[in-house]
N, C-alpha and C. Protein backbone atom coordinates (compact mmCIF):
# COMPACT_ATOMS: atom_id res chain seq x y z
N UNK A 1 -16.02 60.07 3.74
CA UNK A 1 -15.61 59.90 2.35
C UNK A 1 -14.51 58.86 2.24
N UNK A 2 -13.61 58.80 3.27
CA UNK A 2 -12.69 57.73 2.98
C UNK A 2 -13.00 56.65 3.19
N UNK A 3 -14.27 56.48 3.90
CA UNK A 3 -14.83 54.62 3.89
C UNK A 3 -15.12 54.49 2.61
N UNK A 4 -16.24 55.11 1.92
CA UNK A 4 -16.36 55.14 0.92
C UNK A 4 -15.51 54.74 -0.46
N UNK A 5 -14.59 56.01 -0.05
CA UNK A 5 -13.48 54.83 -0.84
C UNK A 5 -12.69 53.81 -0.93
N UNK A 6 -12.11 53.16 0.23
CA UNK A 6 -12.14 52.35 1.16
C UNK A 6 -12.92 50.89 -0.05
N UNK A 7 -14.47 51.28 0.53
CA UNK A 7 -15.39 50.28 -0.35
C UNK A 7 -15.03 50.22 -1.84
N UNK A 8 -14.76 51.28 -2.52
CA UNK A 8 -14.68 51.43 -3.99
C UNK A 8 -13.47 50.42 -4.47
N UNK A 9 -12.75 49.94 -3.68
CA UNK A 9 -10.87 49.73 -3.80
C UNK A 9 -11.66 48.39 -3.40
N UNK A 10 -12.04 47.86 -2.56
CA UNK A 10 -12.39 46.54 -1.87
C UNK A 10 -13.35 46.01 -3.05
N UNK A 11 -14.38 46.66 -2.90
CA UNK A 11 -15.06 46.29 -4.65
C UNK A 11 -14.10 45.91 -5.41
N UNK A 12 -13.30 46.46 -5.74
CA UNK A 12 -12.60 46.39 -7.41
C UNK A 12 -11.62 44.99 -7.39
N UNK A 13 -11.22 45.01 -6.16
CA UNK A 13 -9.75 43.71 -5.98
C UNK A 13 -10.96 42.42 -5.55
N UNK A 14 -12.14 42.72 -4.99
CA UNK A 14 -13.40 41.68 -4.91
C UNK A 14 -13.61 41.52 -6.71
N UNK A 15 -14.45 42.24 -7.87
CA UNK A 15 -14.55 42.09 -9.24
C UNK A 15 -13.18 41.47 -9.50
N UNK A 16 -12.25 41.78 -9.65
CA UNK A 16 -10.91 41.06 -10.16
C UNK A 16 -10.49 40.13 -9.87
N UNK A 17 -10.92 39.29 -8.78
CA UNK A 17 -10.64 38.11 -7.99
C UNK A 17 -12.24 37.12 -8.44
N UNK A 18 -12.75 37.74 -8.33
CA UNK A 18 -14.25 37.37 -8.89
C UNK A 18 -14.15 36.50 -10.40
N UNK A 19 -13.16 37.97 -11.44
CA UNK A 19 -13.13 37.11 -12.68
C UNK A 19 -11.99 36.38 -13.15
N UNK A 20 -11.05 36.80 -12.15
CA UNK A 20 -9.35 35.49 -12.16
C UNK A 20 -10.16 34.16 -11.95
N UNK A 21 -10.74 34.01 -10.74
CA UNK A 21 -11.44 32.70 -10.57
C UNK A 21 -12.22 32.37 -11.43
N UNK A 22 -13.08 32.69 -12.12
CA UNK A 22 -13.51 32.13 -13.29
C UNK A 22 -12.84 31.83 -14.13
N UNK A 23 -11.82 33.14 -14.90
CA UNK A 23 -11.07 31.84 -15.87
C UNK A 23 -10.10 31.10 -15.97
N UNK A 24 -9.91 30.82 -14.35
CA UNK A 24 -9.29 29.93 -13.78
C UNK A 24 -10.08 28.46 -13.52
N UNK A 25 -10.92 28.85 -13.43
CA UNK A 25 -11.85 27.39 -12.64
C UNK A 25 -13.10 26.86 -13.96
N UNK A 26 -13.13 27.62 -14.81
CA UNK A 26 -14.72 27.99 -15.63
C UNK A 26 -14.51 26.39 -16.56
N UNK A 27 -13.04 26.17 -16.60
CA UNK A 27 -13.11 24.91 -17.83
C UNK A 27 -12.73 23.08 -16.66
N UNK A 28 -12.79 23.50 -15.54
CA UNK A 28 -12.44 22.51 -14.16
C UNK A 28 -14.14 22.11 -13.64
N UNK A 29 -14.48 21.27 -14.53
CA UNK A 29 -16.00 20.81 -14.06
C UNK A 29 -16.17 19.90 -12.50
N UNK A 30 -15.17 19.63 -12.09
CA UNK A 30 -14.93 18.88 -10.69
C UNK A 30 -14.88 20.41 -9.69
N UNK A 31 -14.03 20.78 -9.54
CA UNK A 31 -13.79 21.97 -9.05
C UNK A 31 -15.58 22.67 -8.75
N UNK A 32 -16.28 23.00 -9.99
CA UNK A 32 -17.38 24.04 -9.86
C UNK A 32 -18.02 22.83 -8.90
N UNK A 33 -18.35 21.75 -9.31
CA UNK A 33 -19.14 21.08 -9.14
C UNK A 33 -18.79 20.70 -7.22
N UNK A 34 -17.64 20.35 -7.18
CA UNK A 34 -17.54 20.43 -5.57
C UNK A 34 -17.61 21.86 -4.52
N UNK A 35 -17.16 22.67 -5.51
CA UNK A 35 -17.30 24.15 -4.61
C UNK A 35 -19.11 24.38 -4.27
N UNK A 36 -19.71 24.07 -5.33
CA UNK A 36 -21.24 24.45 -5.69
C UNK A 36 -21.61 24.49 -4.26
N UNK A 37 -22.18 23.66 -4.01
CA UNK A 37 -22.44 23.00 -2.82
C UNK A 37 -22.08 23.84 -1.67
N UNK A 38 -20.77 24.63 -1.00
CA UNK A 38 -20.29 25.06 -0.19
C UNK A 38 -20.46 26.51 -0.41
N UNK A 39 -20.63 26.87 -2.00
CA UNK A 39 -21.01 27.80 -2.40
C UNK A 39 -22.50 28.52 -1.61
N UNK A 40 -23.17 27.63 -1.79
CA UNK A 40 -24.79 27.62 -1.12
C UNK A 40 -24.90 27.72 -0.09
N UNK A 41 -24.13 27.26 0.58
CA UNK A 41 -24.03 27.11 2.16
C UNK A 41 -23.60 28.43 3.02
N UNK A 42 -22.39 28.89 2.30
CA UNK A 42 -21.81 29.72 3.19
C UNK A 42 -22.89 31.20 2.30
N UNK A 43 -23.79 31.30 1.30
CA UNK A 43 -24.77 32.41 0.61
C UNK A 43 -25.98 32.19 1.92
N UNK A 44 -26.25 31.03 2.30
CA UNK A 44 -27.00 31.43 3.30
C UNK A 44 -26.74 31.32 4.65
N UNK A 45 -25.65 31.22 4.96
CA UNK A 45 -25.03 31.23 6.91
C UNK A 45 -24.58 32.87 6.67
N UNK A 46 -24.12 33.83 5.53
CA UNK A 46 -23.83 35.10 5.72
C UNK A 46 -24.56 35.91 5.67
N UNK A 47 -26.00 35.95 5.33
CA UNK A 47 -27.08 37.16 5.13
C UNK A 47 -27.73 36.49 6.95
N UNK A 48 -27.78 34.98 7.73
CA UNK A 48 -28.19 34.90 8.37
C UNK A 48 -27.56 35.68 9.33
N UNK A 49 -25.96 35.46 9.30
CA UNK A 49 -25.23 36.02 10.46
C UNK A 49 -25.23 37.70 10.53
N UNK A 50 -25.59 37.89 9.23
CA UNK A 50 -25.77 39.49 9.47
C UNK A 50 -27.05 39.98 10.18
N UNK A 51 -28.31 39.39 9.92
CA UNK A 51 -29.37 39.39 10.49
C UNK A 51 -29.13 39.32 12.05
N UNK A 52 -28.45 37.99 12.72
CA UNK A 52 -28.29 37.60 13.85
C UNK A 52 -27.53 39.26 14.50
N UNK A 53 -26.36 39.48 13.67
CA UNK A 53 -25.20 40.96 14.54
C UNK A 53 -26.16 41.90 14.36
N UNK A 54 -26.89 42.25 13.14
CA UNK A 54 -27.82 43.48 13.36
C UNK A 54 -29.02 43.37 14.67
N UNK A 55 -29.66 42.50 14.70
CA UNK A 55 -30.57 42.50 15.74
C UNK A 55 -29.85 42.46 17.44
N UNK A 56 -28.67 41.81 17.30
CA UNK A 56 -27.96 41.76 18.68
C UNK A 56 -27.32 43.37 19.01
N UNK A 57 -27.22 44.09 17.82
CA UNK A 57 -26.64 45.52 18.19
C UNK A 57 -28.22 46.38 18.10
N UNK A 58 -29.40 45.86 18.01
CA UNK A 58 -30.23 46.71 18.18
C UNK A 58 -30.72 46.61 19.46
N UNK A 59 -30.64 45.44 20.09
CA UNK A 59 -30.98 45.26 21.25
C UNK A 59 -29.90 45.84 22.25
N UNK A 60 -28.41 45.97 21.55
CA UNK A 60 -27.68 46.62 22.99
C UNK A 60 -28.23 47.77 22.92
N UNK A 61 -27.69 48.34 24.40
CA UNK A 61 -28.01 49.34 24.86
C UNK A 61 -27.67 50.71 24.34
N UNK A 62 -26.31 50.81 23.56
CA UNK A 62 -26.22 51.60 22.31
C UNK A 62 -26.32 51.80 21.43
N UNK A 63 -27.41 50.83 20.62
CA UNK A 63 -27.57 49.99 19.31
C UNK A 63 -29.32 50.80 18.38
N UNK A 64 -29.33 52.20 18.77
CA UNK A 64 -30.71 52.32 18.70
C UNK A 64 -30.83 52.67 17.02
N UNK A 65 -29.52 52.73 16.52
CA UNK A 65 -29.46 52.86 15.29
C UNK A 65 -29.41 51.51 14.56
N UNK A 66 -29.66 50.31 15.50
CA UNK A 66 -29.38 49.32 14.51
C UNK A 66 -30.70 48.59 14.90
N UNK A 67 -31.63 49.20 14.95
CA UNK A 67 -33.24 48.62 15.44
C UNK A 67 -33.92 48.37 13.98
N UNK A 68 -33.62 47.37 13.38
CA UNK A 68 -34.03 47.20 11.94
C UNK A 68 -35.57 47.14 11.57
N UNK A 69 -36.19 47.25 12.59
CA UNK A 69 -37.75 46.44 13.07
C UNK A 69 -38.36 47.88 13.18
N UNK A 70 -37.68 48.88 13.22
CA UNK A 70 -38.80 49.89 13.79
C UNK A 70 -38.04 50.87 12.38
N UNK A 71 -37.54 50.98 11.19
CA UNK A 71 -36.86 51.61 9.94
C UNK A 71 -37.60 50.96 9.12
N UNK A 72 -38.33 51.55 7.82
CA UNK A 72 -38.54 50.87 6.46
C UNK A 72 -37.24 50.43 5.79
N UNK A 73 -35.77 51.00 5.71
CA UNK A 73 -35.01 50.89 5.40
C UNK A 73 -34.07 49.19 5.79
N UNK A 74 -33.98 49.29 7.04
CA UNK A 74 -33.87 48.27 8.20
C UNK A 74 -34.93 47.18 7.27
N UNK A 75 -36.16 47.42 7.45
CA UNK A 75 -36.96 46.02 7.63
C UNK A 75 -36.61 45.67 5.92
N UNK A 76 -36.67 46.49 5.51
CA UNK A 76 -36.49 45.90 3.44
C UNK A 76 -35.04 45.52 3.70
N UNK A 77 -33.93 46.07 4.35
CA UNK A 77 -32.58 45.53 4.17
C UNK A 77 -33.09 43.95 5.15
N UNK A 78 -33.27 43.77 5.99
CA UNK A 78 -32.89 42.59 6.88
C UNK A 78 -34.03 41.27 5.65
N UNK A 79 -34.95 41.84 5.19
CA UNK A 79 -36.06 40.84 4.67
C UNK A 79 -36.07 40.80 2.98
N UNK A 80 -34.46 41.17 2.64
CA UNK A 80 -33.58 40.88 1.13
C UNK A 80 -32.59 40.02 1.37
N UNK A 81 -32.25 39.96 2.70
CA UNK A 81 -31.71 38.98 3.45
C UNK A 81 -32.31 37.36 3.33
N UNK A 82 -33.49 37.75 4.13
CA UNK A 82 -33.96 36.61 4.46
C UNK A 82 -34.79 35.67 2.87
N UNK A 83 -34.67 36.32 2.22
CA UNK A 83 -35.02 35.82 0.29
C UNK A 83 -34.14 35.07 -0.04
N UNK A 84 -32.72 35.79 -0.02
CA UNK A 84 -31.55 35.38 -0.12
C UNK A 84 -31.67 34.02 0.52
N UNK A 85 -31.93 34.13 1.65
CA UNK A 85 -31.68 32.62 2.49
C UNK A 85 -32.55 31.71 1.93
N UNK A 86 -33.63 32.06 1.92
CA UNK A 86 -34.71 31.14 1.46
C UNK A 86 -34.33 30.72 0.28
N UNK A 87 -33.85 31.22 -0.96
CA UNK A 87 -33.70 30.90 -2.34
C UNK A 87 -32.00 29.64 -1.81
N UNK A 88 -31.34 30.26 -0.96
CA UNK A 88 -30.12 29.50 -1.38
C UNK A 88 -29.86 28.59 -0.50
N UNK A 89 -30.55 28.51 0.50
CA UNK A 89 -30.86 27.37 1.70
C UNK A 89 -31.32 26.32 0.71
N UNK A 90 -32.24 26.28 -0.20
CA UNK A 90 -32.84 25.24 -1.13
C UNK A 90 -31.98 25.14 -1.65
N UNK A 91 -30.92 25.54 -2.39
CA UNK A 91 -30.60 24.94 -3.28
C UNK A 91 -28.98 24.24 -2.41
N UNK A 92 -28.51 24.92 -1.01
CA UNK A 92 -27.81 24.48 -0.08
C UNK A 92 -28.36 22.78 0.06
N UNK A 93 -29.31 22.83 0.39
CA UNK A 93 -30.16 21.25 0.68
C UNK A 93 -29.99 20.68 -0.45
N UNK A 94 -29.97 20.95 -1.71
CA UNK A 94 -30.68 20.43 -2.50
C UNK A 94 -29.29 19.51 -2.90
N UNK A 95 -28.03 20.44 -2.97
CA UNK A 95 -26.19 19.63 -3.44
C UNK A 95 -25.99 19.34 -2.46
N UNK A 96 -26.53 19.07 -1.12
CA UNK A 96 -25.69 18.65 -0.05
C UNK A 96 -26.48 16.86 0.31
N UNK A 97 -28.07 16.96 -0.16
CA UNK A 97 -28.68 15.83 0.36
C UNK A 97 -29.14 15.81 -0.83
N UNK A 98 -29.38 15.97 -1.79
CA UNK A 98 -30.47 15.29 -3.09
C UNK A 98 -29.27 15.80 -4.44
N UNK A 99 -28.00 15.15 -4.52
CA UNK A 99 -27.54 15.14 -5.12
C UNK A 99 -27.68 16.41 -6.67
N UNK A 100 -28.04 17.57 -5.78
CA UNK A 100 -28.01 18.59 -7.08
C UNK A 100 -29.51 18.56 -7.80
N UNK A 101 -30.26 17.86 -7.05
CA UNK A 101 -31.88 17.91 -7.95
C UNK A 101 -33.08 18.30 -7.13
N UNK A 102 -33.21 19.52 -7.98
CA UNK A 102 -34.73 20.10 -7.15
C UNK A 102 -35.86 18.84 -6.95
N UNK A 103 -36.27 18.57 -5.88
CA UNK A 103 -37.27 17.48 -5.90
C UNK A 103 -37.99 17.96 -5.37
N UNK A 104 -39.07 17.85 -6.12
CA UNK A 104 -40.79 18.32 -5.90
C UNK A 104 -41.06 19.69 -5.93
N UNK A 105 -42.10 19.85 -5.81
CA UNK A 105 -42.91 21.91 -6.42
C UNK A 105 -42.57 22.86 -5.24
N UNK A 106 -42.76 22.32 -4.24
CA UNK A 106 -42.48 22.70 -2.80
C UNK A 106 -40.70 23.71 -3.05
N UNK A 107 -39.89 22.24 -3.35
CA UNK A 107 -38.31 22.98 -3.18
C UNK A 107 -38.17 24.11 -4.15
N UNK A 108 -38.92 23.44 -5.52
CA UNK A 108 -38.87 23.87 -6.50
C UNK A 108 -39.44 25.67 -6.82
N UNK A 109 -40.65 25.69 -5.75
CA UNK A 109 -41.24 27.05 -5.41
C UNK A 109 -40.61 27.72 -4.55
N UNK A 110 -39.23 27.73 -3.73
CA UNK A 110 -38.58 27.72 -2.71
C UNK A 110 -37.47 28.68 -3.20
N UNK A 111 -37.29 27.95 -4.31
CA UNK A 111 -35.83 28.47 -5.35
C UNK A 111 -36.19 29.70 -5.98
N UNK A 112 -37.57 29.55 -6.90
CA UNK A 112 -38.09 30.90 -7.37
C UNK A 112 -38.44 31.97 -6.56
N UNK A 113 -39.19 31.67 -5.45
CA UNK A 113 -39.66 32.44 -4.96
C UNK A 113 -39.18 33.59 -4.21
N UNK A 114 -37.38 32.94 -3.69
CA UNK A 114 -36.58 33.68 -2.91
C UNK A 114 -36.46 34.57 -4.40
N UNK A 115 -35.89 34.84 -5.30
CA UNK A 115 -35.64 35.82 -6.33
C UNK A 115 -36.85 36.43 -6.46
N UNK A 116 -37.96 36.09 -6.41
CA UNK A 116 -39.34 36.95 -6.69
C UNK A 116 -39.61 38.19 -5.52
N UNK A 117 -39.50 37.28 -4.50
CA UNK A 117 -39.78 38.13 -3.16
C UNK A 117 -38.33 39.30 -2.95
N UNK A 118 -36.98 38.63 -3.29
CA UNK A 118 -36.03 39.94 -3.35
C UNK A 118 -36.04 40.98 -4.57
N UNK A 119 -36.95 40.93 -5.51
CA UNK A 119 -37.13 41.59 -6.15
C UNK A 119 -37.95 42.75 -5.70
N UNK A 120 -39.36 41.85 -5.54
CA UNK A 120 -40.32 42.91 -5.00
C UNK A 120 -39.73 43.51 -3.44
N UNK A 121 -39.19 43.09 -2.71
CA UNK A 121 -38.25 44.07 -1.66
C UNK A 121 -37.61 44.66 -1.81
N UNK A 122 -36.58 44.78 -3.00
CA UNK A 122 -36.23 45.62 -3.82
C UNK A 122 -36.49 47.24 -4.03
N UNK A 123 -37.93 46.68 -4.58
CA UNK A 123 -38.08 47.48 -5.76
C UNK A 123 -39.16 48.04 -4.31
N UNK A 124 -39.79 48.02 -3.50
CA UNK A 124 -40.56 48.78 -2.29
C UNK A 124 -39.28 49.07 -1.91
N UNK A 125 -37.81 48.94 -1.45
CA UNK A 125 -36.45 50.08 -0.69
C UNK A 125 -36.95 50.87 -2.00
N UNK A 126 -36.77 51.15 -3.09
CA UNK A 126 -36.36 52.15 -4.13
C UNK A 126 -37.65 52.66 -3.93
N UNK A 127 -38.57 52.41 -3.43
CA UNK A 127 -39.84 53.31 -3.56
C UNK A 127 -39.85 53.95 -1.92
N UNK A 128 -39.19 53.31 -1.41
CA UNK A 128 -38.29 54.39 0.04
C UNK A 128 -37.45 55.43 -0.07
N UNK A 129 -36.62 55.11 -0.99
CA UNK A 129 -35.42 55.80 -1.16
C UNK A 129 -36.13 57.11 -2.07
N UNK A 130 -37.24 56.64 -2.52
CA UNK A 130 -37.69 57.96 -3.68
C UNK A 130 -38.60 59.00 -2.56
N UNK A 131 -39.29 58.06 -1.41
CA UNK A 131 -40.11 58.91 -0.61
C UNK A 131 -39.25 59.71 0.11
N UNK A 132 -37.77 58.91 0.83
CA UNK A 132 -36.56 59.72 1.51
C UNK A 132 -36.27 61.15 0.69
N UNK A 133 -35.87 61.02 -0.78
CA UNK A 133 -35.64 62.10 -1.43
C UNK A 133 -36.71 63.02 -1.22
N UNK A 134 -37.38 62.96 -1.84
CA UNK A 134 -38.76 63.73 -1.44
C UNK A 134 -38.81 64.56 -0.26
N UNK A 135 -38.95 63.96 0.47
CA UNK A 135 -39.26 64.36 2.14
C UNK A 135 -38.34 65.88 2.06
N UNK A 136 -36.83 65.22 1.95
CA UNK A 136 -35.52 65.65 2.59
C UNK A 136 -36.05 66.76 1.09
N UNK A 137 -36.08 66.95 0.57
CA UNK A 137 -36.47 68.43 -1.23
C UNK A 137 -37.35 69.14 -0.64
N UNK A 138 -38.24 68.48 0.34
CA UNK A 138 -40.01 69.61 0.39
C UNK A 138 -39.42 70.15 1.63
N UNK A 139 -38.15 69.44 2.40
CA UNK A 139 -38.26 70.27 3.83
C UNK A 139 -36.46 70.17 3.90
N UNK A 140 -35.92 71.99 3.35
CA UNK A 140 -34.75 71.53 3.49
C UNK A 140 -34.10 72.15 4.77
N UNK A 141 -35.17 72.64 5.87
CA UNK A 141 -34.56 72.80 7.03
C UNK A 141 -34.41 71.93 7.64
N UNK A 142 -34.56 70.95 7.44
CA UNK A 142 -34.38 69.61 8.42
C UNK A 142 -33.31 69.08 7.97
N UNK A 143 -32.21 69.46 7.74
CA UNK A 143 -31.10 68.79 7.31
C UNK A 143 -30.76 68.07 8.01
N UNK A 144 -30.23 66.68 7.59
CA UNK A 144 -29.86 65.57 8.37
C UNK A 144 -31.18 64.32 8.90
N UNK A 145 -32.30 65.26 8.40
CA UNK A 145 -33.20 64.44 9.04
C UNK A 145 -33.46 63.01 8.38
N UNK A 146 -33.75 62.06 8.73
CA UNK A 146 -33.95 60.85 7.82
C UNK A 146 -35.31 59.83 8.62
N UNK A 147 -36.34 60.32 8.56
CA UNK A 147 -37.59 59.31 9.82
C UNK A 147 -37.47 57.51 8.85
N UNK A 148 -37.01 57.60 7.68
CA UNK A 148 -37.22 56.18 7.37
C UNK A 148 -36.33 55.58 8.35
N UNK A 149 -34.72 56.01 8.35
CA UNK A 149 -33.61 55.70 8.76
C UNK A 149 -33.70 55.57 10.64
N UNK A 150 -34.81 56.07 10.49
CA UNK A 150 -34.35 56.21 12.28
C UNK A 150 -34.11 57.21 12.79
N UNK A 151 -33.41 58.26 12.11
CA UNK A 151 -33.03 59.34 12.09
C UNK A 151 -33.41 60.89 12.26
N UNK A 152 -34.11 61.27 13.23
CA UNK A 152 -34.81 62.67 12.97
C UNK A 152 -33.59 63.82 13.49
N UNK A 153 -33.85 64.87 12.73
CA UNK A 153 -32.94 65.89 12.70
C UNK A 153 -32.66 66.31 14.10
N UNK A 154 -31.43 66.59 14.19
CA UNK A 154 -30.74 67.56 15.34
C UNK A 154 -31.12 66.93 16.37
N UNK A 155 -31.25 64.57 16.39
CA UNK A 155 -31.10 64.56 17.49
C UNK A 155 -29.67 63.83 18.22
N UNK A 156 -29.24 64.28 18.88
CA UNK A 156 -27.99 63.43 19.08
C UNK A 156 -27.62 62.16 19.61
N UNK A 157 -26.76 61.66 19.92
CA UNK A 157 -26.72 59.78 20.64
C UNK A 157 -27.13 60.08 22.03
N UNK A 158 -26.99 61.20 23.01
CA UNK A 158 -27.70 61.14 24.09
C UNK A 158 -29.27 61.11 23.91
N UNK A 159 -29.78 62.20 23.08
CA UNK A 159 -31.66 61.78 22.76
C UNK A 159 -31.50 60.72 22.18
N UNK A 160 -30.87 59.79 21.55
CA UNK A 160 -31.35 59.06 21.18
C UNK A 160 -31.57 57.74 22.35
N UNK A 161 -30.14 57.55 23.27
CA UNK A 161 -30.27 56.92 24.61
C UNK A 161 -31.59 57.15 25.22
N UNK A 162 -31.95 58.46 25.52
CA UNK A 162 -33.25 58.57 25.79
C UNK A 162 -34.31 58.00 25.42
N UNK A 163 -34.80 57.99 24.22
CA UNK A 163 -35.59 57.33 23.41
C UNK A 163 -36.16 56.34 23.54
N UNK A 164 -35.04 55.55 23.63
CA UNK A 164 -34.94 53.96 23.90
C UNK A 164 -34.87 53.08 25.11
């Protein structure tokens, strides 16, 4: 519970810093216009680098909880990621080498498509998260259990060493 809140406090001073900078910067057309660019860049080097630490802790040897490849949860989180990249890698290319202009259907399908595809990944986690509920309502002796997550009941980090 205290990470949790933790996050709630980090959220809030993240929103408040979020909207100081805007109406700080919102009427500075040099400013948006040079950040833009770096903006894009560092939206897709951070969903990559998370991809890169999650798969490097699934492969360690204690990491069987971070096996994103074998979780529905895992594979929709790591591949909302990779949308992300795809949508903002284009438009990364696009202010860094083509002066801010989508050129041709290709880039142009590149840009949409990352928002289309994180949508529909989306919206299949929430049709996880509704089968998770489910599961965990029809069977409440299994407390703790979670098979999307990786997770089956009452087993501990030694079965799980095992496992793997």
């Amino acid at each position: 519970m205290r990470r949790a809140g933790a996050a709630w406090i980090i959220g809030a001073v993240l929103l408040a810093a979020y909207i100081a900078m805007g109406f700080a910067w919102s009427s500075d057309g040099a400013v948006l216009t040079g950040m833009s660019q770096w903006v894009f860049v560092a939206n897709s080097i951070s969903p990559a680098l998370f991809i890169i630490v999650y798969t490097l802790i699934g492969f360690s040897h204690s990491g069987w909880a971070g096996r994103w490849w074998k979780t529905d949860l895992g594979l929709t989180l790591v591949w909302v990621k990779a949308a992300v990249i795809a949508q903002s890698g284009v438009l990364a290319w696009t202010f860094l080498f083509h002066g801010g202009q989508l050129t041709g259907p290709l880039a142009a399908w590149l840009f949409l498509g990352g928002p289309i595809a994180a949508s529909l990944i989306i919206f299949w986690r929430t049709l996880i998260f509704i089968r998770i509920w489910h599961e965990g309502r029809s069977q409440p002796d299994q407390a703790g259990s979670c098979p999307a997550c990786g997770s089956p009941a009452g087993s501990s980090s030694a079965e799980r060493k095992e496992r793997s």
